[in-house]
Protein backbone atom coordinates (compact mmCIF):
# COMPACT_ATOMS: atom_id res chain seq x y z
CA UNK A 1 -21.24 -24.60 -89.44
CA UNK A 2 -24.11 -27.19 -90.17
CA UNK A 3 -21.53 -29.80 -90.56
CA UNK A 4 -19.91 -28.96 -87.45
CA UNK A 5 -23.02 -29.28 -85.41
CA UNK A 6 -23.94 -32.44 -87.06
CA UNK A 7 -20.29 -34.09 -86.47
CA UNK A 8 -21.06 -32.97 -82.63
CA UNK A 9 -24.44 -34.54 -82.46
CA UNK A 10 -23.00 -37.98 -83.94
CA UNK A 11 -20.54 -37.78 -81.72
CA UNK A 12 -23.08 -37.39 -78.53
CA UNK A 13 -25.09 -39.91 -79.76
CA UNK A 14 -22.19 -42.41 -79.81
CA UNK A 15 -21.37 -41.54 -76.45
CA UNK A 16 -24.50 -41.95 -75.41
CA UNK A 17 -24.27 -45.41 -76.69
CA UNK A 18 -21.59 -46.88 -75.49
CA UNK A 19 -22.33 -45.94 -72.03
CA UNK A 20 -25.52 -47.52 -72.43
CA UNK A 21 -23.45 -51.03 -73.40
CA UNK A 22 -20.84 -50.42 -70.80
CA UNK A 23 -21.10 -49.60 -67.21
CA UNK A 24 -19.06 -49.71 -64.43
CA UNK A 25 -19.76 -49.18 -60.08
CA UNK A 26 -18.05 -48.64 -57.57
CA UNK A 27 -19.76 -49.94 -54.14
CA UNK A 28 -18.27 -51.09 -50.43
CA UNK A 29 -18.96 -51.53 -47.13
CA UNK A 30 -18.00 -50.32 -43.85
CA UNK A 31 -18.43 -52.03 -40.78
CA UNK A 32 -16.39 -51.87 -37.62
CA UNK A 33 -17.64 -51.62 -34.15
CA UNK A 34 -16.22 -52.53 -30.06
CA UNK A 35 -16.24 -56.45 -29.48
CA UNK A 36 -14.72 -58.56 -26.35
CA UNK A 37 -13.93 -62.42 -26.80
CA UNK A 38 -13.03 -64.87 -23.95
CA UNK A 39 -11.60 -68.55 -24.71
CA UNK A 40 -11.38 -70.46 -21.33
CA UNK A 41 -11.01 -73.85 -20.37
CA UNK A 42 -8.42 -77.15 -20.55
CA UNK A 43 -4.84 -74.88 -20.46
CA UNK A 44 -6.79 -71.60 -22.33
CA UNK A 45 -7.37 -68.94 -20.55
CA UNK A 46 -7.42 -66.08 -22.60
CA UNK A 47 -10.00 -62.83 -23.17
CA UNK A 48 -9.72 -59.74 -25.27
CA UNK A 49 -11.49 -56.29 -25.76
CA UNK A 50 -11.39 -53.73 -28.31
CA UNK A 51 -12.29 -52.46 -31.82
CA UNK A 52 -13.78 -54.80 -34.35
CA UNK A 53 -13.66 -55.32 -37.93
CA UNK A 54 -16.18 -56.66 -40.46
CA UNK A 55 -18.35 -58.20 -38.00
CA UNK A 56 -22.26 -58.00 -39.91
CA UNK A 57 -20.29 -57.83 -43.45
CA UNK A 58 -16.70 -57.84 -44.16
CA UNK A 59 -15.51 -54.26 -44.72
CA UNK A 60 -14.62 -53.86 -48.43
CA UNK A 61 -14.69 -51.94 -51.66
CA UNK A 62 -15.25 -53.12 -54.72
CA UNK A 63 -15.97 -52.68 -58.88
CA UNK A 64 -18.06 -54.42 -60.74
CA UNK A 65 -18.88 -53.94 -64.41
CA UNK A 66 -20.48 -55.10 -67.56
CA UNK A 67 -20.31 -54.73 -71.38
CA UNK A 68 -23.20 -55.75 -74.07
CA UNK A 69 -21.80 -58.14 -76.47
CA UNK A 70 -24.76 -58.07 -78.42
CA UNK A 71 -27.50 -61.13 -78.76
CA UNK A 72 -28.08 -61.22 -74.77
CA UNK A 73 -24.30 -61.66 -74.00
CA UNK A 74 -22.51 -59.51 -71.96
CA UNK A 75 -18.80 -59.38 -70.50
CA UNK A 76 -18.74 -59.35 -66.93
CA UNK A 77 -16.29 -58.79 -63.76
CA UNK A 78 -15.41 -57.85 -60.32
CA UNK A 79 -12.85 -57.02 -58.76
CA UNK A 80 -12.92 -56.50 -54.50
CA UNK A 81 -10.61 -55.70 -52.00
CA UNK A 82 -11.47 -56.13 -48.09
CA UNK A 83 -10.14 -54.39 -45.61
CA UNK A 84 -9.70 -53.80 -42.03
CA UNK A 85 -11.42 -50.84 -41.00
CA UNK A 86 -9.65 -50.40 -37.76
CA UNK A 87 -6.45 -49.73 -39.00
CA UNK A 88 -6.66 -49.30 -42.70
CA UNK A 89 -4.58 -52.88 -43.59
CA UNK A 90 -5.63 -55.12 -46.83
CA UNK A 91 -7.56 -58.25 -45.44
CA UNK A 92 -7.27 -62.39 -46.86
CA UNK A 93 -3.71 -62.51 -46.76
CA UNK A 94 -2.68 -58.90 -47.66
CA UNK A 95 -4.34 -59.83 -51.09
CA UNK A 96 -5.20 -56.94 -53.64
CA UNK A 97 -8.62 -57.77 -54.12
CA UNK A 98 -8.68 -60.59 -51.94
CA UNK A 99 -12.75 -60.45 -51.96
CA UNK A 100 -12.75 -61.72 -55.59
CA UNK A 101 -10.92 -61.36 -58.61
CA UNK A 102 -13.24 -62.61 -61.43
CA UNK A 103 -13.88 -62.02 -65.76
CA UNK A 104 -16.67 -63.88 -67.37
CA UNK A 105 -19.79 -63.96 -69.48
CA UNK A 106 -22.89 -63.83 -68.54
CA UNK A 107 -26.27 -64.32 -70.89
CA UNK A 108 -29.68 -64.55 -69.28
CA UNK A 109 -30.37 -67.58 -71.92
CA UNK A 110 -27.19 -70.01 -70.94
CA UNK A 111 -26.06 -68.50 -67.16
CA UNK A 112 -22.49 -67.47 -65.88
CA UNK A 113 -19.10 -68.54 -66.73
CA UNK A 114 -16.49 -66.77 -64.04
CA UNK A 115 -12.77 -67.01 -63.80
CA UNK A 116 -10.61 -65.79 -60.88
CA UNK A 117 -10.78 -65.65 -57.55
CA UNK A 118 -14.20 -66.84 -55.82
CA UNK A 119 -16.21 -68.35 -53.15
CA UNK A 120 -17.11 -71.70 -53.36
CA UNK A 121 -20.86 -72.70 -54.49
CA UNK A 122 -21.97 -73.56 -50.83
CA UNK A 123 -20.92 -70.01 -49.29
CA UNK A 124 -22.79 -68.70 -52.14
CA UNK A 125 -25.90 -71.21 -51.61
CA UNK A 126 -26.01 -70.96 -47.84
CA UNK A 127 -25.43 -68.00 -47.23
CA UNK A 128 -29.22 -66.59 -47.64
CA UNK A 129 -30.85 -69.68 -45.30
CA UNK A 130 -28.18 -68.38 -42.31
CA UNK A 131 -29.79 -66.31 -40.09
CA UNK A 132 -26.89 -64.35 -39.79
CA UNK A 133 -26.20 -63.76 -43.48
CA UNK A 134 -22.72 -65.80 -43.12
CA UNK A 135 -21.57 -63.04 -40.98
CA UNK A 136 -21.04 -62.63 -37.30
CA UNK A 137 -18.15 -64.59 -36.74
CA UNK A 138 -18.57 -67.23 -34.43
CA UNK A 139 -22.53 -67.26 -34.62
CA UNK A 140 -22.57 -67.66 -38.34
CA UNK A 141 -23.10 -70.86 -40.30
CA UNK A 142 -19.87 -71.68 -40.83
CA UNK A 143 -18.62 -72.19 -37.27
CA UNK A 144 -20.36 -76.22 -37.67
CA UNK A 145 -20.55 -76.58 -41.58
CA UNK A 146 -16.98 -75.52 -42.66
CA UNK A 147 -17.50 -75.38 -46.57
CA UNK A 148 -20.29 -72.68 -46.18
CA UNK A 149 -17.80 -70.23 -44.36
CA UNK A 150 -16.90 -67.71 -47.05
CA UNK A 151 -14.73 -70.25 -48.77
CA UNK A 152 -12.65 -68.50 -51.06
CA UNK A 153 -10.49 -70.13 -53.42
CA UNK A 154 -7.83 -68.60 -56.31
CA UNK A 155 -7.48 -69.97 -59.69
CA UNK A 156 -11.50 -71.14 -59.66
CA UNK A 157 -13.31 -71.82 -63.07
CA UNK A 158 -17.78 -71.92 -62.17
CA UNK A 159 -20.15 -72.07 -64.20
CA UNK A 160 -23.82 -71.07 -63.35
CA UNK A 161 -27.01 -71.96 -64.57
CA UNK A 162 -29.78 -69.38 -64.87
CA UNK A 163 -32.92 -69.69 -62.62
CA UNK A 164 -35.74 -71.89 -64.48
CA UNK A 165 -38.37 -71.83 -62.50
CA UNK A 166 -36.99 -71.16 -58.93
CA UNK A 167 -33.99 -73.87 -59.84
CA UNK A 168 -30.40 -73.13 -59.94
CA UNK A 169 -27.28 -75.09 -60.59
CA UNK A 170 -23.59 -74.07 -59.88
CA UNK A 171 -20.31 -75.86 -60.51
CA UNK A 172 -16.75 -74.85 -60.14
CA UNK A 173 -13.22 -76.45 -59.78
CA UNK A 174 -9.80 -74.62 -58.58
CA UNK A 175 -6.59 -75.56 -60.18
CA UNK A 176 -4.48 -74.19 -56.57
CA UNK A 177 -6.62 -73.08 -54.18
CA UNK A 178 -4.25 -70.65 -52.68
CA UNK A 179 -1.44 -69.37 -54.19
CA UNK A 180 -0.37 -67.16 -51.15
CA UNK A 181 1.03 -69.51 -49.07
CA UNK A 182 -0.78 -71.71 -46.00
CA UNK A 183 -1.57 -75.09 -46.58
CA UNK A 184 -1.28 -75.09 -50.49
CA UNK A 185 2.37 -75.81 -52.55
CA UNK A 186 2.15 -73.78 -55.49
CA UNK A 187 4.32 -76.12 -58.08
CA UNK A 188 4.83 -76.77 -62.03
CA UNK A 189 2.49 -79.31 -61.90
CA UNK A 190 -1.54 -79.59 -61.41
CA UNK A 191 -0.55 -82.72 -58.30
CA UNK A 192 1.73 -80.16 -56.86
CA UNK A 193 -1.63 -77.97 -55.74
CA UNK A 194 -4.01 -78.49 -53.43
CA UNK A 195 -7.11 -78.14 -55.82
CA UNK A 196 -10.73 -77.72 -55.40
CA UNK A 197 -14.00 -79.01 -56.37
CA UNK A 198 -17.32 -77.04 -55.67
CA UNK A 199 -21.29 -77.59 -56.42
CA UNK A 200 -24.22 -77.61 -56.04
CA UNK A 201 -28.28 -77.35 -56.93
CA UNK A 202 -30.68 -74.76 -55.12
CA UNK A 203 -34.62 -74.02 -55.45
CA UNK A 204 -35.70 -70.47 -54.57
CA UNK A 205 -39.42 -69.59 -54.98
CA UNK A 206 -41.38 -67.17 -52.73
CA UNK A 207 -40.84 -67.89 -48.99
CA UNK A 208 -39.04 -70.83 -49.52
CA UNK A 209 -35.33 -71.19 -50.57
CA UNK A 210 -33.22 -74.98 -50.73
CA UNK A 211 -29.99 -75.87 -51.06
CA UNK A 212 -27.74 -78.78 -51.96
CA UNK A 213 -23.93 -78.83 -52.06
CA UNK A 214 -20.58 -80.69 -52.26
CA UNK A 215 -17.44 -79.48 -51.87
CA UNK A 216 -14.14 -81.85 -52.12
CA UNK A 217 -10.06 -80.99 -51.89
CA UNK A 218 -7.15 -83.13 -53.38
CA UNK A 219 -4.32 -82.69 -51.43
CA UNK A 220 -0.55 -81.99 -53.08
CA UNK A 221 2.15 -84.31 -53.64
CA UNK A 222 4.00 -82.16 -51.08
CA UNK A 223 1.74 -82.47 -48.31
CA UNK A 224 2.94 -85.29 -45.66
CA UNK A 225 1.62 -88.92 -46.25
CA UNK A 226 -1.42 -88.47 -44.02
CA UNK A 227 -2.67 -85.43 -45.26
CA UNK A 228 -2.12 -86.82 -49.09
CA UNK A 229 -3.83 -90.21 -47.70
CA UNK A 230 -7.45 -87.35 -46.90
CA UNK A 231 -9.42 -86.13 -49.38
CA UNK A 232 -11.69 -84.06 -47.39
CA UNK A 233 -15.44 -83.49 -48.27
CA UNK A 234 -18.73 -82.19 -47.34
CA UNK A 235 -22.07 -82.50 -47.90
CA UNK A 236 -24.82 -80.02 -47.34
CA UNK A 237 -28.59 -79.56 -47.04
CA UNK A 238 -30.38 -76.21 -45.83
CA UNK A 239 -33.55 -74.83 -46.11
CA UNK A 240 -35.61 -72.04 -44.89
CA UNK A 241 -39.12 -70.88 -45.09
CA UNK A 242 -40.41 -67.21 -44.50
CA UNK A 243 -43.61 -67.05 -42.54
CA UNK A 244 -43.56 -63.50 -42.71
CA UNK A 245 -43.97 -63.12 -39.07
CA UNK A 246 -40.79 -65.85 -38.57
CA UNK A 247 -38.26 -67.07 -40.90
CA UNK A 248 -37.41 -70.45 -39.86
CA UNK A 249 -33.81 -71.90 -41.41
CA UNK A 250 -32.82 -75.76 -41.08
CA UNK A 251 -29.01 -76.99 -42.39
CA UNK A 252 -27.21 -80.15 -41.94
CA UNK A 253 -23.60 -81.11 -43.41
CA UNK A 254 -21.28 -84.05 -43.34
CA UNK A 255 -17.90 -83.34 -43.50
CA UNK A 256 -14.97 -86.25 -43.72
CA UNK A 257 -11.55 -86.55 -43.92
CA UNK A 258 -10.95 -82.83 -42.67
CA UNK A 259 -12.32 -79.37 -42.11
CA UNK A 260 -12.64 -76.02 -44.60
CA UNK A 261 -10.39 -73.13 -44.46
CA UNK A 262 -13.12 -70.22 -44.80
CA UNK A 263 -13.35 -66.63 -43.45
CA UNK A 264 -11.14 -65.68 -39.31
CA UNK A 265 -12.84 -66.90 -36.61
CA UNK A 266 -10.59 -66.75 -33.61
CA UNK A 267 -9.71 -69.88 -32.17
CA UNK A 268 -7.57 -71.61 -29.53
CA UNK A 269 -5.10 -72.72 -32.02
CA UNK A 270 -4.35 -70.51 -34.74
CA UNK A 271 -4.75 -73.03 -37.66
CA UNK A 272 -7.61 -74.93 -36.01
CA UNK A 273 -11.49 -73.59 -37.69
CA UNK A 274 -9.63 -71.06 -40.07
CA UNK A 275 -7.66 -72.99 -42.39
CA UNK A 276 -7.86 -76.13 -44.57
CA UNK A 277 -7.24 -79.17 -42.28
CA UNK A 278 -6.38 -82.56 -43.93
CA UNK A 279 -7.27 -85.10 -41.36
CA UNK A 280 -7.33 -88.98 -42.80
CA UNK A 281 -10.34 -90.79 -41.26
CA UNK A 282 -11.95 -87.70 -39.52
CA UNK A 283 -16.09 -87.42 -39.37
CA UNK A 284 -18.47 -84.80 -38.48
CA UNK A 285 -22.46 -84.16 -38.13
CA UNK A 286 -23.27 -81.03 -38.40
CA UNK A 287 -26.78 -79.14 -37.40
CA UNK A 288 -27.68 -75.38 -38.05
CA UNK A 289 -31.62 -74.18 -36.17
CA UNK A 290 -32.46 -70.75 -37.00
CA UNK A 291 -35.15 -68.16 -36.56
CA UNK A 292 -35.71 -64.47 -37.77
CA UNK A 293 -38.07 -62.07 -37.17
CA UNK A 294 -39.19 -58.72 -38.15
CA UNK A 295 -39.29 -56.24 -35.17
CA UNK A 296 -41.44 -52.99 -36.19
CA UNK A 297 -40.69 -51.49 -39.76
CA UNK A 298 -36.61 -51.05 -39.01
CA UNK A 299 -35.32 -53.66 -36.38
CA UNK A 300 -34.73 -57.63 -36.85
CA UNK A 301 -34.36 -60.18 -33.92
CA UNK A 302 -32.58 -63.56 -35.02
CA UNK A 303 -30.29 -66.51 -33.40
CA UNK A 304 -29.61 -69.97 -33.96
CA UNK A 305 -28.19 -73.21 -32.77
CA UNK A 306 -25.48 -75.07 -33.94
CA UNK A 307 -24.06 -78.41 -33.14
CA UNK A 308 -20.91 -80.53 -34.59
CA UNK A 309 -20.53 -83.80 -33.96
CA UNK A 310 -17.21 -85.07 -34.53
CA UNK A 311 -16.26 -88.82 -34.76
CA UNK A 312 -12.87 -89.05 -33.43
CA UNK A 313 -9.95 -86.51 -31.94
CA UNK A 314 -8.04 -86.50 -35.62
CA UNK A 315 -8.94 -82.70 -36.25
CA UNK A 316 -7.89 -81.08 -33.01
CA UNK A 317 -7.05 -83.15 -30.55
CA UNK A 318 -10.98 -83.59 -28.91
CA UNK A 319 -14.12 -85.24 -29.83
CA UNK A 320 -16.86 -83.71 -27.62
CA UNK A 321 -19.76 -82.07 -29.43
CA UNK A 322 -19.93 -78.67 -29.94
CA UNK A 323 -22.66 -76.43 -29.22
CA UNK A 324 -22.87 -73.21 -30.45
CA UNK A 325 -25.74 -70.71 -29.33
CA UNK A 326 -25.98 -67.29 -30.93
CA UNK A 327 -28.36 -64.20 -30.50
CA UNK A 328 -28.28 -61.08 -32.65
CA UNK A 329 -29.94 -57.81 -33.40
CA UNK A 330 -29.83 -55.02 -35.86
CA UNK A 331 -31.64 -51.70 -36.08
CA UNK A 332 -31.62 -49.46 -39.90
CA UNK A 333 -30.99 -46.20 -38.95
CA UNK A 334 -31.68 -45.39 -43.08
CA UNK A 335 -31.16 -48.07 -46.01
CA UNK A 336 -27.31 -47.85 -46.42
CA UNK A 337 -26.80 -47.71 -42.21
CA UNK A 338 -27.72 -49.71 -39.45
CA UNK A 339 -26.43 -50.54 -36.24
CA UNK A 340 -26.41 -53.82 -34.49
CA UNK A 341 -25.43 -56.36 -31.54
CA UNK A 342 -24.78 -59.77 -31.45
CA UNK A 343 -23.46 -62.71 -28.80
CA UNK A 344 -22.10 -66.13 -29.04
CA UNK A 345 -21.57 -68.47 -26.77
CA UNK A 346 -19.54 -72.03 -27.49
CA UNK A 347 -19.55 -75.15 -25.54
CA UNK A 348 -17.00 -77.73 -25.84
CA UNK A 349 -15.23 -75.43 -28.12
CA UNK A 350 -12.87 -76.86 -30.97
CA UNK A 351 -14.02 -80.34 -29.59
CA UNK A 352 -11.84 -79.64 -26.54
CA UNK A 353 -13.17 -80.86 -23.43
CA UNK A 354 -15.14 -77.95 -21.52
CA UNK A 355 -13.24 -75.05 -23.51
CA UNK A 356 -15.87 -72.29 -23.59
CA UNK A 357 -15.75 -69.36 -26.03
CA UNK A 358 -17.77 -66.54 -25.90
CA UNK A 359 -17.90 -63.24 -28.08
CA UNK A 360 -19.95 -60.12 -28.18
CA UNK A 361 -20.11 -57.08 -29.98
CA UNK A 362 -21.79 -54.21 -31.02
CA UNK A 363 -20.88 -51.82 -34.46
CA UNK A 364 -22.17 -50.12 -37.32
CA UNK A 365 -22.49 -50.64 -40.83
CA UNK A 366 -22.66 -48.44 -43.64
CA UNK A 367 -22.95 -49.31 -47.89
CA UNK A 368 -22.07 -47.34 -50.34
């Protein structure tokens, strides 16, 4: 009997242990809401209303879990799957776990090493200094600086430093980065693919957070002689400062020789703002101004302007600047769910000549 009880307690007490080393969550979001988007202008003339999906956050669900490897070192992944919660259908592509798709290790010593699928260093970098969290659609950061737009990219290798002293550095590099189809010919060999480099440094301390970040593609050997003949890159600065009372957030990118493919944003052409564009010899400035502010104990107020300056009509057929002026609002009805609002409205839209685009919505969000 004594042995029995003590073979029981062992066994507890191993239990107990491994959970402690290994642990795995399950987490998500929810977000859908009632939207209406008009584009208008130059041959467009087109408006819709109705439910909308993933609007604050992309609607998703998602595990994540770790295991101690002993001396500080611990296996890591995370696997997540969006989703549109309007109609129950997988988002990026029909994708599994389109989200991500990542294995690594992880030591609080030497940083991160992740394989899978990922978003690219600036989405990761930028996305705190956006007022509107990278979300939003058209309002967010990524409507004028392409390679902070959710960029997500399969078959992606990063490594990341740990913070030392408010510093981090991040670098990654995709062998194809998209195997489902679009813009990318998945072939025998590494030419065959468009591929992927991503990185960048950032400093966050207190109030104040900065970023730096490149991002570069190499096109395939399949892709037509102008789009081999582009190499499109970008090259970012943000910053933002918390004044407690204000946040102010400041971002500028240069992108050449084409545009990044990140997260749907509607546009008048379907391939135009939403997918990777190889355009030999195109330029853009790009300007982000943001503020956020703290309305009572459970409400935030925030907007921004955004500008792109292109160079020449090589992207989509225009050149005029576009401006891009956003305003939106959110309201926590309790720390998993809050409700909010937002508009957008775009001049010059695409770089098309007086095409206007304007969207507005209102939802709820909910984490789990």
């Amino acid at each position: 009997m004594k042995k029995t009880l003590l073979a029981a307690a062992l066994l507890a007490g191993f239990a107990g242990v491994a959970q402690a080393e290994t642990s795995v969550t399950l987490y998500g979001i929810i977000d859908t809401g009632i939207g209406y988007n008009k584009v208008k202008g130059d041959g467009f003339d087109g408006s819709r209303i109705g439910m909308i999906n993933g609007v604050q956050n992309g609607s998703r669900w998602g595990l994540r879990g770790t295991e101690d490897l002993g001396d500080g070192l611990q296996a890591v992944f995370q696997l997540e799957s969006g989703f549109d919660s309007g109609n129950g259908k997988s988002a990026q592509g029909g994708r599994l776990f389109g989200r991500q798709a990542t294995i690594g290790l992880q030591s609080d010593s030497w940083g991160r090493l992740d394989f899978g699928r990922q978003t690219n260093i600036t989405s990761k970098y930028f996305g705190s200094i956006d007022p509107f969290g990278a979300g939003f659609g058209q309002a967010n950061i990524g409507m004028g600086i392409s390679a902070a737009n959710t960029v997500r990219w399969d078959n992606m290798v990063m490594y990341q430093t740990p913070s030392f002293s408010g510093f981090q550095f991040g670098v990654g590099y995709s062998f194809s980065v998209d195997d489902n189809g679009g813009d990318d010919r998945v072939g025998f060999r590494t030419a065959d693919n468009v591929r992927g480099i991503t990185t960048g440094l950032r400093y966050v301390n207190g109030p104040l957070n900065v970023a730096l970040s490149y991002d570069q593609l190499n096109a395939s050997n399949g892709q037509v002689q102008d789009e081999v003949d582009a190499t499109p890159r970008s090259y970012g600065i943000g910053a933002s400062y918390d004044f407690e009372v204000v946040k102010l957030s400041l971002a500028y990118a240069r992108t050449t020789d084409g545009w990044f493919g990140g997260q749907g944003i509607n546009g008048v052409d379907g391939s135009v703002l939403t997918s990777n564009v190889f355009a030999d010899g195109f330029k853009a400035n790009s300007y982000m101004v943001g503020l956020s502010a703290p309305i009572g104990g459970a409400s935030k107020l925030f907007g921004s302007w955004q500008m792109v300056d292109p160079s020449n009509d090589k992207l989509t057929g225009g050149e005029e600047k576009m401006n891009v002026f956003s305003l939106g609002y959110t309201y926590d009805l309790s720390k998993r769910t809050n409700l909010y609002a937002y508009g957008s409205y775009a001049k010059n839209y695409a770089f098309i000549d007086d095409v206007k685009s304007t969207a507005v919505g209102v939802g709820i969000r909910h984490r789990f």
